[in-house]
Protein backbone atom coordinates (compact mmCIF):
# COMPACT_ATOMS: atom_id res chain seq x y z
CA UNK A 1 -10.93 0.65 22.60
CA UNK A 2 -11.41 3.65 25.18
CA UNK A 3 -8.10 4.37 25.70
CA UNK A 4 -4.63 2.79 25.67
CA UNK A 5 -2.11 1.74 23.03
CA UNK A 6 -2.29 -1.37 20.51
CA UNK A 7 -0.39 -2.42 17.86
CA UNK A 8 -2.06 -5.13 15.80
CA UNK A 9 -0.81 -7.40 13.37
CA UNK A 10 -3.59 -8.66 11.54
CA UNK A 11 -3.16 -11.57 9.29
CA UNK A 12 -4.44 -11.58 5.50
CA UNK A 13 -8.11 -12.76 5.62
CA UNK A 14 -11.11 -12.53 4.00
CA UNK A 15 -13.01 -9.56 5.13
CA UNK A 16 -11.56 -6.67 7.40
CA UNK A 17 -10.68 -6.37 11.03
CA UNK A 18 -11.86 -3.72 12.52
CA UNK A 19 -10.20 -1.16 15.61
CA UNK A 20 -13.06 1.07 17.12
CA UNK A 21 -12.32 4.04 19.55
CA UNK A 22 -14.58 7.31 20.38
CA UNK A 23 -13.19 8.97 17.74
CA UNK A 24 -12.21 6.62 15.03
CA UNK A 25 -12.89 3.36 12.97
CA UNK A 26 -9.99 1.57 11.65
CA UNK A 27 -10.58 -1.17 9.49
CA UNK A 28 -7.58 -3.38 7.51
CA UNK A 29 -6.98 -6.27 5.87
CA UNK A 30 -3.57 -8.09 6.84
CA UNK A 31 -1.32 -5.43 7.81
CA UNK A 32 0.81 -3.87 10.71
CA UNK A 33 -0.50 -0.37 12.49
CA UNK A 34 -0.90 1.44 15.85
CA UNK A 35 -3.75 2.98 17.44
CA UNK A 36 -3.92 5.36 20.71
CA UNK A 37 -7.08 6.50 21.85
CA UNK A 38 -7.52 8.70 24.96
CA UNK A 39 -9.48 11.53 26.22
CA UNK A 40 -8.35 14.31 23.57
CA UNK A 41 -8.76 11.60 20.85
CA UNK A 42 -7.31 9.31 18.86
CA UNK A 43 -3.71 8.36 16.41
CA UNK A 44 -3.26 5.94 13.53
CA UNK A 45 -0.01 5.02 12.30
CA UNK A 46 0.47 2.75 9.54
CA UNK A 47 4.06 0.55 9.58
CA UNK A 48 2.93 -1.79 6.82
CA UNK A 49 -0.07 -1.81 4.61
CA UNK A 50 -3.11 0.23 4.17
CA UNK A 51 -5.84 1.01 6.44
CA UNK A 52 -8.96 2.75 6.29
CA UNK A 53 -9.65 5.18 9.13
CA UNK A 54 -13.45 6.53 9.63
CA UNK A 55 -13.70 9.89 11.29
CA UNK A 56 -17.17 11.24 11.71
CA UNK A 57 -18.02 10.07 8.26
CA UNK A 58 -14.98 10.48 6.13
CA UNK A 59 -12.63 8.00 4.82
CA UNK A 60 -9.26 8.39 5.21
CA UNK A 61 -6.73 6.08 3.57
CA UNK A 62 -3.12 5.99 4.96
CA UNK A 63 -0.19 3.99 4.03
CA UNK A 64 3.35 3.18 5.85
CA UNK A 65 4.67 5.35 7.31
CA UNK A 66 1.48 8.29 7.24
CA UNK A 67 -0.69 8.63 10.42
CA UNK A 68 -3.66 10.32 11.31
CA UNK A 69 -4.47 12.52 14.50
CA UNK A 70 -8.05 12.93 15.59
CA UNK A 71 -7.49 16.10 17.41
CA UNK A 72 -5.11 18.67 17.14
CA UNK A 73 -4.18 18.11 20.73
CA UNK A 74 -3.45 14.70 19.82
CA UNK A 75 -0.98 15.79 17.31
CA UNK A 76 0.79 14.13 15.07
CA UNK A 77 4.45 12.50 16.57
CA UNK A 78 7.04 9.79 14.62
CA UNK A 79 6.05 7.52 14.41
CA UNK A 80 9.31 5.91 16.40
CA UNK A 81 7.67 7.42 19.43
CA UNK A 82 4.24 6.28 19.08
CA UNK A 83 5.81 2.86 19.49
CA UNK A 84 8.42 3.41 21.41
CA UNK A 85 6.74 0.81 24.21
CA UNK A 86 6.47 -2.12 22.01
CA UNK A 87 9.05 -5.36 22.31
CA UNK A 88 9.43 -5.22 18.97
CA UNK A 89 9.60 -1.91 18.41
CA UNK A 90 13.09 -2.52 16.23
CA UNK A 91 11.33 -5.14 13.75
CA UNK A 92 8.81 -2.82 12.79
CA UNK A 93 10.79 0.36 12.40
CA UNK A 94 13.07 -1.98 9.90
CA UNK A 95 10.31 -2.87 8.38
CA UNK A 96 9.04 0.64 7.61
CA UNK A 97 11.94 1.71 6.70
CA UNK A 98 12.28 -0.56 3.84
CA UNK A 99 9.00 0.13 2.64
CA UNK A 100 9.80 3.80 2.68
CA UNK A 101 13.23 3.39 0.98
CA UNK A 102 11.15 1.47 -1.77
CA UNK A 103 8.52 4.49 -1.97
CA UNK A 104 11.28 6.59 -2.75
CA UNK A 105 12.28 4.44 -5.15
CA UNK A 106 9.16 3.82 -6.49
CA UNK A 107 8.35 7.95 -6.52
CA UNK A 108 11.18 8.60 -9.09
CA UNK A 109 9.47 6.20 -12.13
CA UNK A 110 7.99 7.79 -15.05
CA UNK A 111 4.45 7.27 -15.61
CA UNK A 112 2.56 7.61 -19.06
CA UNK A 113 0.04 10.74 -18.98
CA UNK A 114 -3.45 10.91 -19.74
CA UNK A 115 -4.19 9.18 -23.17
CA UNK A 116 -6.14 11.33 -26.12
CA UNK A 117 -5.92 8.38 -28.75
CA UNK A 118 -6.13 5.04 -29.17
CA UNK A 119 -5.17 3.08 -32.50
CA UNK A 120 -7.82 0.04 -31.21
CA UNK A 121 -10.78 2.95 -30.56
CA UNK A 122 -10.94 3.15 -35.08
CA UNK A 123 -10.71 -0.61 -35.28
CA UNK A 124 -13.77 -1.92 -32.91
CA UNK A 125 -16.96 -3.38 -34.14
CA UNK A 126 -19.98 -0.94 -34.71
CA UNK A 127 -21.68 -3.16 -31.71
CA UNK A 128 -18.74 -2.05 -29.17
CA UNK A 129 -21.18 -0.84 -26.16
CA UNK A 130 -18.47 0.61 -23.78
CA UNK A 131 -14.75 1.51 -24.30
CA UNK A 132 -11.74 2.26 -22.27
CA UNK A 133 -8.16 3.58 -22.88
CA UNK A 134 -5.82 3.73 -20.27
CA UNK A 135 -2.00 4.98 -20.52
CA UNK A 136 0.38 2.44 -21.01
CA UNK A 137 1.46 1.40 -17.71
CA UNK A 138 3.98 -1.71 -18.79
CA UNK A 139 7.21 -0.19 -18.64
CA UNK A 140 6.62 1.57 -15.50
CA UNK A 141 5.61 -1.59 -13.57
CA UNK A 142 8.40 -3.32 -15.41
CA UNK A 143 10.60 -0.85 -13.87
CA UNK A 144 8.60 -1.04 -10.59
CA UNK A 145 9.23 -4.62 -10.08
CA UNK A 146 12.57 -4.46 -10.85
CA UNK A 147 12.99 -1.75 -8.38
CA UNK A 148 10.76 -4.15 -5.73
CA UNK A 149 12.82 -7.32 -6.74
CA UNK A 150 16.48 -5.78 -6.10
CA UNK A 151 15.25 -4.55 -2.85
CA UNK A 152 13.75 -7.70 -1.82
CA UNK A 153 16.97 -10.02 -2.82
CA UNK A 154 19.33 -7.32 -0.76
CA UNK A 155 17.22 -6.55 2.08
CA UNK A 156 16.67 -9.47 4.44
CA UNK A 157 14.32 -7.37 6.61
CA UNK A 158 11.86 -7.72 3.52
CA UNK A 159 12.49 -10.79 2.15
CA UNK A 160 11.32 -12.44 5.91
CA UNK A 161 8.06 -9.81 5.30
CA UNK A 162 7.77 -11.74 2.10
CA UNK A 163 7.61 -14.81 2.80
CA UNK A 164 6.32 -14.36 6.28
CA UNK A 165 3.40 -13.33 4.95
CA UNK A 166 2.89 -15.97 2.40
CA UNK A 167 4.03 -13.81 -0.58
CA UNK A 168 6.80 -15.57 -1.80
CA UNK A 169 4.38 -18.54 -2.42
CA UNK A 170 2.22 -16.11 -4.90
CA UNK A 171 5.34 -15.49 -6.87
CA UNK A 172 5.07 -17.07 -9.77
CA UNK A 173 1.22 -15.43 -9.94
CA UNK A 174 2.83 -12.18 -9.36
CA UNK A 175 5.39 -12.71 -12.15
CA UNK A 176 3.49 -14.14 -14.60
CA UNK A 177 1.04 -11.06 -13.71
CA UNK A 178 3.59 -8.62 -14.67
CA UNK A 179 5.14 -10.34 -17.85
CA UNK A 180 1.57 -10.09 -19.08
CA UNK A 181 0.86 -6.34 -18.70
CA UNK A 182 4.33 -5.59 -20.27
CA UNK A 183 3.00 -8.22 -23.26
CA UNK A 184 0.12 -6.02 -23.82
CA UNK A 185 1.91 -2.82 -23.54
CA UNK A 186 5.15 -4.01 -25.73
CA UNK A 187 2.28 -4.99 -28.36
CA UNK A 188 -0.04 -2.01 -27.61
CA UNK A 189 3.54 0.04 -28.55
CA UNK A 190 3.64 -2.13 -31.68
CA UNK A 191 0.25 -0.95 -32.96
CA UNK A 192 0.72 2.68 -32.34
């Protein structure tokens, strides 16, 4: 792209789509952002999902609602304006709203620190070649998905993102995923 404005909607797929201008590389996988390129440079803003921007050699990763200026004479503008042109310019500003109503959200759960222990670490076989201990994340994705799950049943704005984008089909994957790590962290708890 030499210059102009696109918003692209890419679809989940296997492998990435990629955006290149003069001054960027923009690749995603199945999600919502905004590109202008022009003489002074190029902007990146992100309404849903992450993407991977390349400038000269560095990776930058953004997320709704953050954008990314080439140039300072590109600066950095809401993203509201940057797409101000688009038809439907309303259903993604909804959309990013919700998202950043559940960051919010999301921003105010406690997470476990750094673990110095483990009850398991004394118990493994002599042969154990490599061992890891992470926090205990289960009640903070609990939490999480509660969090995500109340938004999604009173926000219709994300519960057509849902299943728009085939999500609501995973469900059950996604639920049984999270019952799981809470398993192992309610027994993890158990063992001390």
């Amino acid at each position: 792209m030499v210059r102009g404005h696109i918003i692209v909607q890419a679809a989940k797929q296997h492998g990435h789509l990629y955006v290149a201008t003069n001054a960027c590389k923009v690749a995603v996988t199945g999600t919502v952002f905004a590109v202008e390129s022009g003489i002074k440079g190029s902007r990146v803003s992100v309404i849903e999902g992450e993407v991977h921007v390349d400038e000269d050699g560095t990776d930058n990763v953004l997320h709704s609602g953050d954008q990314l200026a080439t140039s300072p004479t590109m600066g950095e503008v809401p993203i509201e304006a940057d797409i101000a042109w688009s038809e439907n310019r309303e259903s993604h500003l909804a959309l990013l709203a919700e998202f950043s109503k559940l960051q919010k959200k999301l921003e105010g759960i406690a997470t476990p620190g750094l673990r110095y222990q483990s009850a398991i670490l004394p118990i493994a076989p002599e042969q154990t070649i490599i061992y890891a201990s992470v926090p205990n994340y289960g009640e903070a994705l609990g939490e999480a998905n509660k969090l995500f799950q109340d938004q999604l049943r009173d926000s219709a704005v994300l519960r057509e993102w849902w299943q728009s984008n085939g999500l609501g089909k995973q469900e059950g994957k996604f639920q049984e995923m999270v019952t799981g790590v809470e398993d192992v962290a309610a027994a993890e708890k158990v063992m001390g």
